[in-house]
C-alpha atoms as a PDB file:
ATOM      1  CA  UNK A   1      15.627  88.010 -36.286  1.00  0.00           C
ATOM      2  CA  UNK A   2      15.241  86.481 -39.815  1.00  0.00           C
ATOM      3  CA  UNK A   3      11.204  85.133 -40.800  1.00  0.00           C
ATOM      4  CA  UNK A   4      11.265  82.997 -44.167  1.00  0.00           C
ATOM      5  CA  UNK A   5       7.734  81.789 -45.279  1.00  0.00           C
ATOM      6  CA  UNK A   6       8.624  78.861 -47.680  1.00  0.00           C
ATOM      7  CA  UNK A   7       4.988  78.677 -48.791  1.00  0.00           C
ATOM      8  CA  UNK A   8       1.579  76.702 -47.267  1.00  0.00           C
ATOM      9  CA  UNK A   9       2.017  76.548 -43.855  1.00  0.00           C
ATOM     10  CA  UNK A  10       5.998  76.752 -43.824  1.00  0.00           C
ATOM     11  CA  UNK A  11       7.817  79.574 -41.412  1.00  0.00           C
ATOM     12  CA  UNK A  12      11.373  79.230 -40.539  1.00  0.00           C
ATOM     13  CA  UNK A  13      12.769  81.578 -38.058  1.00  0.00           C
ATOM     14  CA  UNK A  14      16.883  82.459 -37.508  1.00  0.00           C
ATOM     15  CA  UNK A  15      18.425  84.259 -34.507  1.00  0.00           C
ATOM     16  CA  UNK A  16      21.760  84.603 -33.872  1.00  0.00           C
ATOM     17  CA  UNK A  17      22.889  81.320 -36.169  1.00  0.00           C
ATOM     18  CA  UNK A  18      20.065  79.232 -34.871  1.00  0.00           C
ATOM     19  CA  UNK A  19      16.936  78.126 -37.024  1.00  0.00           C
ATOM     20  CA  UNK A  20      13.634  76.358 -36.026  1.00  0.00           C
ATOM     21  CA  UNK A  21      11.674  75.341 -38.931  1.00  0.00           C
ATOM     22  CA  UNK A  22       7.573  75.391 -38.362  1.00  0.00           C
ATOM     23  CA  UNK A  23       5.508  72.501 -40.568  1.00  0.00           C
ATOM     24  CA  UNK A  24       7.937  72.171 -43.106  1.00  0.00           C
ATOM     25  CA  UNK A  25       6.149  70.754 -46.303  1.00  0.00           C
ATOM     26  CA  UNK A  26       8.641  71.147 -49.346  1.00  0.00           C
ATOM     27  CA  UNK A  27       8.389  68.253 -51.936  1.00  0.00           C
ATOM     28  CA  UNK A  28       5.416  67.887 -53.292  1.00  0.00           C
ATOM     29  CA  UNK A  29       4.770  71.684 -52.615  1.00  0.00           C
ATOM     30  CA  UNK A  30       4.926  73.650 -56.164  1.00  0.00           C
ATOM     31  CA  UNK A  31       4.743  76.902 -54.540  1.00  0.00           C
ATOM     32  CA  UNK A  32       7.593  76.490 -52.308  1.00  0.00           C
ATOM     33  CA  UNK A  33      10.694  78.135 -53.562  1.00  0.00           C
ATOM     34  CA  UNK A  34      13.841  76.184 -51.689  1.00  0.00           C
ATOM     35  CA  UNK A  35      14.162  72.527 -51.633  1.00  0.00           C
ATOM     36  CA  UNK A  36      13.992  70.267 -48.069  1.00  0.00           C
ATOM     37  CA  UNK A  37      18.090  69.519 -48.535  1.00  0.00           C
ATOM     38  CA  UNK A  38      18.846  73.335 -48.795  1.00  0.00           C
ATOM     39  CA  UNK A  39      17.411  73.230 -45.175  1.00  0.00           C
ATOM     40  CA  UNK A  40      19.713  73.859 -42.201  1.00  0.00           C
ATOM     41  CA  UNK A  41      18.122  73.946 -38.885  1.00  0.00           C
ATOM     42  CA  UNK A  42      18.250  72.789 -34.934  1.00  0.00           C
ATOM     43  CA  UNK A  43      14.484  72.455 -34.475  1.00  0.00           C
ATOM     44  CA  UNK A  44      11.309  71.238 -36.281  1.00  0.00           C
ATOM     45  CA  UNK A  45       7.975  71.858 -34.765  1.00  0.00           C
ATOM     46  CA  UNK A  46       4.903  70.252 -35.998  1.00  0.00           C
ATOM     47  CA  UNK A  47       1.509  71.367 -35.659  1.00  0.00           C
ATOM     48  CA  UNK A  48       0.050  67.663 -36.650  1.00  0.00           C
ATOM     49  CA  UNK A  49       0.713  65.148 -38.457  1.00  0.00           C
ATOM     50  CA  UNK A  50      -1.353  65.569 -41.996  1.00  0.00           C
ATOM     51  CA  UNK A  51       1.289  65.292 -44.732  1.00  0.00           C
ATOM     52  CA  UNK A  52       1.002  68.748 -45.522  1.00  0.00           C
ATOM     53  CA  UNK A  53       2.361  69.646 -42.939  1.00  0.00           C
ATOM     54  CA  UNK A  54       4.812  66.666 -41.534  1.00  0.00           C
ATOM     55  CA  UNK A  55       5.533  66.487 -45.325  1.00  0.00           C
ATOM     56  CA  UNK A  56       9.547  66.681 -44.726  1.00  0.00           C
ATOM     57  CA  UNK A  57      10.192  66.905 -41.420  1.00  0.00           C
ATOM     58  CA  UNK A  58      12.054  63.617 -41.155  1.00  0.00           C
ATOM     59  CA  UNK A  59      14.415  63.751 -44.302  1.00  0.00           C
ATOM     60  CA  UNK A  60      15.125  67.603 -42.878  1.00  0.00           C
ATOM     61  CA  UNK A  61      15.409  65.811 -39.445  1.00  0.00           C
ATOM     62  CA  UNK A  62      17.829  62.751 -40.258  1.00  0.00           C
ATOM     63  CA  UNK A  63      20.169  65.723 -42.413  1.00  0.00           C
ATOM     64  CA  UNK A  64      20.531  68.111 -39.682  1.00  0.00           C
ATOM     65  CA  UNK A  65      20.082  65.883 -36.745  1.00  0.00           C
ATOM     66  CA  UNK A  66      17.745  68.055 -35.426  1.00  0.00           C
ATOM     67  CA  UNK A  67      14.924  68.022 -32.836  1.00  0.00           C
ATOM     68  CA  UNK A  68      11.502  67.834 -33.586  1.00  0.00           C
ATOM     69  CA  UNK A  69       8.950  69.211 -31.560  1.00  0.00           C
ATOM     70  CA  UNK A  70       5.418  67.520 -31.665  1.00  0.00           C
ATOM     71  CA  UNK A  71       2.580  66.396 -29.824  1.00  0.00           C
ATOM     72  CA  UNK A  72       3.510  63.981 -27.370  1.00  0.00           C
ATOM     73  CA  UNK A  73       2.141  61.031 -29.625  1.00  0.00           C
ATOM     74  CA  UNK A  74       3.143  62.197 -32.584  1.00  0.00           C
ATOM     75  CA  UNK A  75       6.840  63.007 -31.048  1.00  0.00           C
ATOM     76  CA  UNK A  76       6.578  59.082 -30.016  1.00  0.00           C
ATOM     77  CA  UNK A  77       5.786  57.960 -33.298  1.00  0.00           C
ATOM     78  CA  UNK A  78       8.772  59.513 -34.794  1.00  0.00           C
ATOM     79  CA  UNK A  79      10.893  58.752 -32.124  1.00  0.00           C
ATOM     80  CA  UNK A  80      10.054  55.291 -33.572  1.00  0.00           C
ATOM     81  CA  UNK A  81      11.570  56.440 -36.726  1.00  0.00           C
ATOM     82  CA  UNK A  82      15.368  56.934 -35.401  1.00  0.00           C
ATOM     83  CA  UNK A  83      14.400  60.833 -34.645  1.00  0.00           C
ATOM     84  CA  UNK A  84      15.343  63.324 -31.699  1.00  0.00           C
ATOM     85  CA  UNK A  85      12.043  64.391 -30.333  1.00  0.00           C
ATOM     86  CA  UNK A  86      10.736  66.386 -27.346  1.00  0.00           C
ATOM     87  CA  UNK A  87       6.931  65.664 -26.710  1.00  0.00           C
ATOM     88  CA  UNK A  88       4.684  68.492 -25.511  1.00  0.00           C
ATOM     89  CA  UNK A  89       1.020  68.633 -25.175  1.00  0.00           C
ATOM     90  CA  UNK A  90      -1.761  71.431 -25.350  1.00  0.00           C
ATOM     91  CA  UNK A  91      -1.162  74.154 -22.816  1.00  0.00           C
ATOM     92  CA  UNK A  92       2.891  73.441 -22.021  1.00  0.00           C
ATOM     93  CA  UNK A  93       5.970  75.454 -22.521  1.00  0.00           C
ATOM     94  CA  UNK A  94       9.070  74.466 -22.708  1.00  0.00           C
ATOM     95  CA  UNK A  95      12.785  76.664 -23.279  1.00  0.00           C
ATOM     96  CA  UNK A  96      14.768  75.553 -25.582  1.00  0.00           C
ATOM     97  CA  UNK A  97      17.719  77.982 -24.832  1.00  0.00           C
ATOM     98  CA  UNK A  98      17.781  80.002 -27.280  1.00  0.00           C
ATOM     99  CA  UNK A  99      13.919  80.439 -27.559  1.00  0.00           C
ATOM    100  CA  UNK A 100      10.503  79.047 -25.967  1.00  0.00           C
ATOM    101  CA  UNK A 101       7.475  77.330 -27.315  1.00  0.00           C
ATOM    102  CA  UNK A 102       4.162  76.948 -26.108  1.00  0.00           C
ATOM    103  CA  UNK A 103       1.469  74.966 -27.562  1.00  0.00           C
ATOM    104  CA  UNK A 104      -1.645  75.723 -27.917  1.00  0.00           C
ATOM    105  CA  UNK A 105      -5.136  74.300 -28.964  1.00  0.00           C
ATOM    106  CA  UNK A 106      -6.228  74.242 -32.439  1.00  0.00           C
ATOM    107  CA  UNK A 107      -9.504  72.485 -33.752  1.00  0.00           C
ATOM    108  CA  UNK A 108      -8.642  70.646 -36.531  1.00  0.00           C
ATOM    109  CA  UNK A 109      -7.942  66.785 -37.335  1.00  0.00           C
ATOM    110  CA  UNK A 110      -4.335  65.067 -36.642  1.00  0.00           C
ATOM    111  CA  UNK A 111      -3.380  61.556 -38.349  1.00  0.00           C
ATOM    112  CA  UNK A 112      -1.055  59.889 -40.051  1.00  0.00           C
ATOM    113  CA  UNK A 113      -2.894  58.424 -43.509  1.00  0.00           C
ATOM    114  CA  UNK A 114      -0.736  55.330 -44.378  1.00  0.00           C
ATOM    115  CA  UNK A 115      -2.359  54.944 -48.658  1.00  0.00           C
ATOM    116  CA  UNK A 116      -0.654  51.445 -49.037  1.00  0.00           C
ATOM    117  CA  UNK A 117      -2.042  50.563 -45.941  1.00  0.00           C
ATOM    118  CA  UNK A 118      -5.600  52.028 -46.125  1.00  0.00           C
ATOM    119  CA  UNK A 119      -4.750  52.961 -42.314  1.00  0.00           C
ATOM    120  CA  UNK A 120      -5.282  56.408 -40.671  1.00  0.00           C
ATOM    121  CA  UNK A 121      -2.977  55.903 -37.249  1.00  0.00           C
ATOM    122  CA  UNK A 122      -3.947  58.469 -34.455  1.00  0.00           C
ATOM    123  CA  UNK A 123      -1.300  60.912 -34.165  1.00  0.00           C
ATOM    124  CA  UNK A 124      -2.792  62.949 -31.050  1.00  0.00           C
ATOM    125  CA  UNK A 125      -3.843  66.388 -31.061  1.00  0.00           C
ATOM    126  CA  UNK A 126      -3.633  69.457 -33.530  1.00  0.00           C
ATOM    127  CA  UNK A 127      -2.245  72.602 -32.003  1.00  0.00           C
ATOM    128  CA  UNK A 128      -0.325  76.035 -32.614  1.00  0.00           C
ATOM    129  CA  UNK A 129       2.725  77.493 -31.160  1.00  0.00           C
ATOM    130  CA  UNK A 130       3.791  80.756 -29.157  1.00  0.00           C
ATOM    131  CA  UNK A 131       7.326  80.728 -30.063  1.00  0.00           C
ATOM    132  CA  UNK A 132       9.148  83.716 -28.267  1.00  0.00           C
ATOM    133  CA  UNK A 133      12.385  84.814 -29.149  1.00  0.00           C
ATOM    134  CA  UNK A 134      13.967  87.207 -26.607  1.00  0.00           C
ATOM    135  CA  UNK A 135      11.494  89.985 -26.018  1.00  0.00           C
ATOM    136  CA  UNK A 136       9.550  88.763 -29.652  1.00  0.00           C
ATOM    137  CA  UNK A 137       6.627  86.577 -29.784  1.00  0.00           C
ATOM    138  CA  UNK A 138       5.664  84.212 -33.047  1.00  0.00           C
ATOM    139  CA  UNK A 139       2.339  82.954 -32.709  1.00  0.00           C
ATOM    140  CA  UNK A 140       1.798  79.749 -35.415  1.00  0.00           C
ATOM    141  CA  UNK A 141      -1.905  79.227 -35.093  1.00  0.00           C
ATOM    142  CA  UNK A 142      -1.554  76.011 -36.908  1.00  0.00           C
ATOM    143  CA  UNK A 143      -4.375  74.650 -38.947  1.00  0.00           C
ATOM    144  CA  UNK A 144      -8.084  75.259 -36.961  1.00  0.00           C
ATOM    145  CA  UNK A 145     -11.192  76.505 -37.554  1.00  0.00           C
ATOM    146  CA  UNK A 146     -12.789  79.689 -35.998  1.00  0.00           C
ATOM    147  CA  UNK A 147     -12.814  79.262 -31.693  1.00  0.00           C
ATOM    148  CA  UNK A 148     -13.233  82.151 -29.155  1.00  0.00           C
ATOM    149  CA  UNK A 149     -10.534  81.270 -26.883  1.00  0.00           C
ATOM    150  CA  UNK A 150      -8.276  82.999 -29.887  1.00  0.00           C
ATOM    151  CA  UNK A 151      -9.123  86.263 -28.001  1.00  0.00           C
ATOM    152  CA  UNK A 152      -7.960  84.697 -24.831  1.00  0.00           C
ATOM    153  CA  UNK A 153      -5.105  83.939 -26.374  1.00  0.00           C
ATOM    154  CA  UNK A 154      -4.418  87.253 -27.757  1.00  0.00           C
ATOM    155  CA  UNK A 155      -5.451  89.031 -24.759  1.00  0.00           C
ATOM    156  CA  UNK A 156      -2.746  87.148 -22.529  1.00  0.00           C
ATOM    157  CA  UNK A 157       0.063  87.164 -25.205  1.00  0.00           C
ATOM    158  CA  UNK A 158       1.501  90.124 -26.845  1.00  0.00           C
ATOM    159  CA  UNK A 159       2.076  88.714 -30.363  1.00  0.00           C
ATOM    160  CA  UNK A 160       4.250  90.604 -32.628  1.00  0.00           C
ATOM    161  CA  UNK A 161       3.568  88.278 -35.765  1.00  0.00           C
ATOM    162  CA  UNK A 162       0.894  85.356 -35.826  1.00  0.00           C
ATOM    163  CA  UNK A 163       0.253  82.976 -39.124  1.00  0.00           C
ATOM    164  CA  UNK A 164      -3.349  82.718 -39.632  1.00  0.00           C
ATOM    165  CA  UNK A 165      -4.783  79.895 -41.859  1.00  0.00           C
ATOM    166  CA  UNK A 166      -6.969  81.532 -44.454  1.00  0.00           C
ATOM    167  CA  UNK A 167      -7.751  79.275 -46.937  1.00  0.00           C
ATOM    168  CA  UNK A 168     -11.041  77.726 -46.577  1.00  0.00           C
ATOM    169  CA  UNK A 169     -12.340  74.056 -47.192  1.00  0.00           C
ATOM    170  CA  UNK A 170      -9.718  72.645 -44.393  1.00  0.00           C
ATOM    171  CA  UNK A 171      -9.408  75.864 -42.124  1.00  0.00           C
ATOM    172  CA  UNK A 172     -11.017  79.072 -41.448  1.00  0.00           C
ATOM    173  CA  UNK A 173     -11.716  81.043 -44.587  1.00  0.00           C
ATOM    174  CA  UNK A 174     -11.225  84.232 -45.481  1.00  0.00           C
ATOM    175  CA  UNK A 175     -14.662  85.600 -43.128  1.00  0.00           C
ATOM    176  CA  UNK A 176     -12.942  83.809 -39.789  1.00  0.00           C
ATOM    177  CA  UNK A 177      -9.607  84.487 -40.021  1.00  0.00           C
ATOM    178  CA  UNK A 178     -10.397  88.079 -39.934  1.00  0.00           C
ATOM    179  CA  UNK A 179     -12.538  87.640 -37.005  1.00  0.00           C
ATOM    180  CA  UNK A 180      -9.274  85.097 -35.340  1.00  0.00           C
ATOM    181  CA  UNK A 181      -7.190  88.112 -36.428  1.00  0.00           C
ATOM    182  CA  UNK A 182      -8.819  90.454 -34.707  1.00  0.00           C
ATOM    183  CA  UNK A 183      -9.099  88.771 -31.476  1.00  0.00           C
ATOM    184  CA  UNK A 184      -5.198  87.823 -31.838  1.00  0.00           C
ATOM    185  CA  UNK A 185      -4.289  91.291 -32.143  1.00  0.00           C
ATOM    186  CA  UNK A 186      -0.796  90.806 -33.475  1.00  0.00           C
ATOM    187  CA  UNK A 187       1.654  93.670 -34.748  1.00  0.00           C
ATOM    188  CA  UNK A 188       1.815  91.770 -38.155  1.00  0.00           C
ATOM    189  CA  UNK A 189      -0.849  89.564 -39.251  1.00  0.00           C
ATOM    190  CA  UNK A 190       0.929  86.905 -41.843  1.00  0.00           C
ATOM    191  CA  UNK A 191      -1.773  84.459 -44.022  1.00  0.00           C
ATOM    192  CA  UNK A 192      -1.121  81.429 -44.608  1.00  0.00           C
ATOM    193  CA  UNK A 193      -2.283  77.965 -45.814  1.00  0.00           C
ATOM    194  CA  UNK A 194      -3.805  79.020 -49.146  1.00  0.00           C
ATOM    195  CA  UNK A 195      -2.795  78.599 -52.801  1.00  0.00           C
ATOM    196  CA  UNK A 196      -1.433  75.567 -52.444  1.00  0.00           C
ATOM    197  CA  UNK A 197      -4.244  73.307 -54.122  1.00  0.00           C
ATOM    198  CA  UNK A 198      -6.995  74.625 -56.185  1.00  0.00           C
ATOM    199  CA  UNK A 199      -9.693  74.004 -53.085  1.00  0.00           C
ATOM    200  CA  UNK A 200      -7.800  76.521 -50.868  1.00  0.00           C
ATOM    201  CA  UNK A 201      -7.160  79.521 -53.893  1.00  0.00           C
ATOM    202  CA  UNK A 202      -8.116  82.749 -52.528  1.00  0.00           C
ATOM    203  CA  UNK A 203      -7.867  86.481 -52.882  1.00  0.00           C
ATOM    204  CA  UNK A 204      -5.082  87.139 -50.206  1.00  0.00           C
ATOM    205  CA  UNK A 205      -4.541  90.777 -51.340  1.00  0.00           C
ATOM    206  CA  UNK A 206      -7.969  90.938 -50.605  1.00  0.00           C
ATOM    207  CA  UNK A 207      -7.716  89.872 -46.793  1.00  0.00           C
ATOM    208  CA  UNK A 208      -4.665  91.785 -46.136  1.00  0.00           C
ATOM    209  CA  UNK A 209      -6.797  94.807 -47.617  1.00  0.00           C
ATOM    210  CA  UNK A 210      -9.369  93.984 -45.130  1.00  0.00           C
ATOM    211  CA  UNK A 211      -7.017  93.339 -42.526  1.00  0.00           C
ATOM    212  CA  UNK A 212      -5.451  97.837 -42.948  1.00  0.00           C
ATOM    213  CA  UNK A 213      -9.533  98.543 -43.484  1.00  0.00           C
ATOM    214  CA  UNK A 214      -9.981  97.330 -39.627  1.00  0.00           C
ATOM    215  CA  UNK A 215      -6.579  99.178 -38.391  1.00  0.00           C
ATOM    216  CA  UNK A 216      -4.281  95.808 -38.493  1.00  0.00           C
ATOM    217  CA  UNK A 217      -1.216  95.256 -39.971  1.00  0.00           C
ATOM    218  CA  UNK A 218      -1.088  92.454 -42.562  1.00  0.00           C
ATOM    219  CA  UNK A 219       1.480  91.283 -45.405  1.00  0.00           C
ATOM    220  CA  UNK A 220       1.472  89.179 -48.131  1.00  0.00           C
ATOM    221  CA  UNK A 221       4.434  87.283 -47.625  1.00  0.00           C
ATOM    222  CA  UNK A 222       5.611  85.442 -50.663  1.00  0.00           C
ATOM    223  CA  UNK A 223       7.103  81.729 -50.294  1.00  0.00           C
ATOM    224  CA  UNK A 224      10.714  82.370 -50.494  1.00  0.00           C
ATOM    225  CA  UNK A 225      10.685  86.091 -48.659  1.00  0.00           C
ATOM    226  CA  UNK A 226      12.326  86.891 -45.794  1.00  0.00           C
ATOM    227  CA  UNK A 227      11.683  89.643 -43.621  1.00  0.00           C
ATOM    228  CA  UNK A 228      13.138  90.950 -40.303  1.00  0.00           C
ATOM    229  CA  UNK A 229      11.529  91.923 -36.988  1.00  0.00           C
END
């Protein structure tokens, strides 16, 4: 199994001549290294709808014809848009043959900001994703702040990689996503969702430093790496 990080909050993952692609936020994003047409994939999950994160998920959609997977209001609203969907809501799973995703809660914010409009429309919740892929589990912890059923979550999972949001200002920082990693307990601890803009800069060889200091694994994946699990 193939794991690109494409930058942000980006992760694509390929099995077997299948790809899902997770928040896939391209144009616009001057740290990600491929471009949204060089994009080939069955499946788009979204974690919400902020436009760092929906960013190209329907011009990637519309080219590939392929399925997103959303929050059941979200998945409506782009349904709305000519686009396969497949709704879900906090809590469900659902297989999608050749894997299975489960969302999860997040605490964050979830809307769609329309500028020429000066209209925010309601886009339901924010959440992450347990993707498993045979006997390997992916866990996308989305965009949240610091909450204690992470350890739950972690405790009745066993996560091989998990994408933690480091970046401060609009997630956890650098202080809580230690403490989220720790309670996640993952094989490989990934950061993500820093660099981006100049609010969310950080130290990330720093964290993954800190990460080895408490016995985890972490990596600094660059936008653009692969890596194989």
């Amino acid at each position: 199994m193939k794991i690109t990080y494409h930058g942000h909050s980006c992760v694509q993952i390929t099995h077997e001549g299948q790809s899902l692609i997770i928040d896939p936020f391209l144009t616009g994003n001057s740290l990600a290294a491929v471009k949204p047409e060089e994009i080939d994939v069955q499946y788009i999950l979204l974690t919400h709808a902020h436009s760092d994160h929906i960013g190209d998920a329907i011009a990637i959609a519309k080219q590939c014809g392929a399925t997103v997977i959303a929050i059941h209001e979200l998945a409506t609203y782009l349904s709305w848009q000519g686009l396969n969907t497949h709704g879900m809501n906090i809590g469900g799973s659902f297989s999608f043959g050749w894997f299975t995703a489960k969302m999860t809660q997040a605490f964050h914010s979830s809307g769609l900001v329309l500028d020429e409009e000066q209209r925010i429309v309601y886009a339901g919740m924010p959440a992450g994703f347990l993707v498993t892929v045979g006997d390997k589990t992916m866990y996308h912890v989305g965009d949240t702040g610091l909450f204690s059923d992470l350890k739950m979550i972690g405790e009745r999972n066993k996560i091989d990689v998990a994408f933690v949001p480091m970046g401060d200002n609009y997630t956890m920082g650098p202080e809580d996503a230690l403490q989220a990693s720790e309670w996640i307990g993952a094989g490989l601890t990934i950061p993500v969702h820093y660099d981006t803009f100049p609010v969310i800069k950080q130290d990330v060889e720093t964290f993954v430093n800190r990460l080895e200091e408490k016995q985890m694994r972490g990596r600094v994946v660059k936008p653009g790496e692969t890596f194989e699990i």
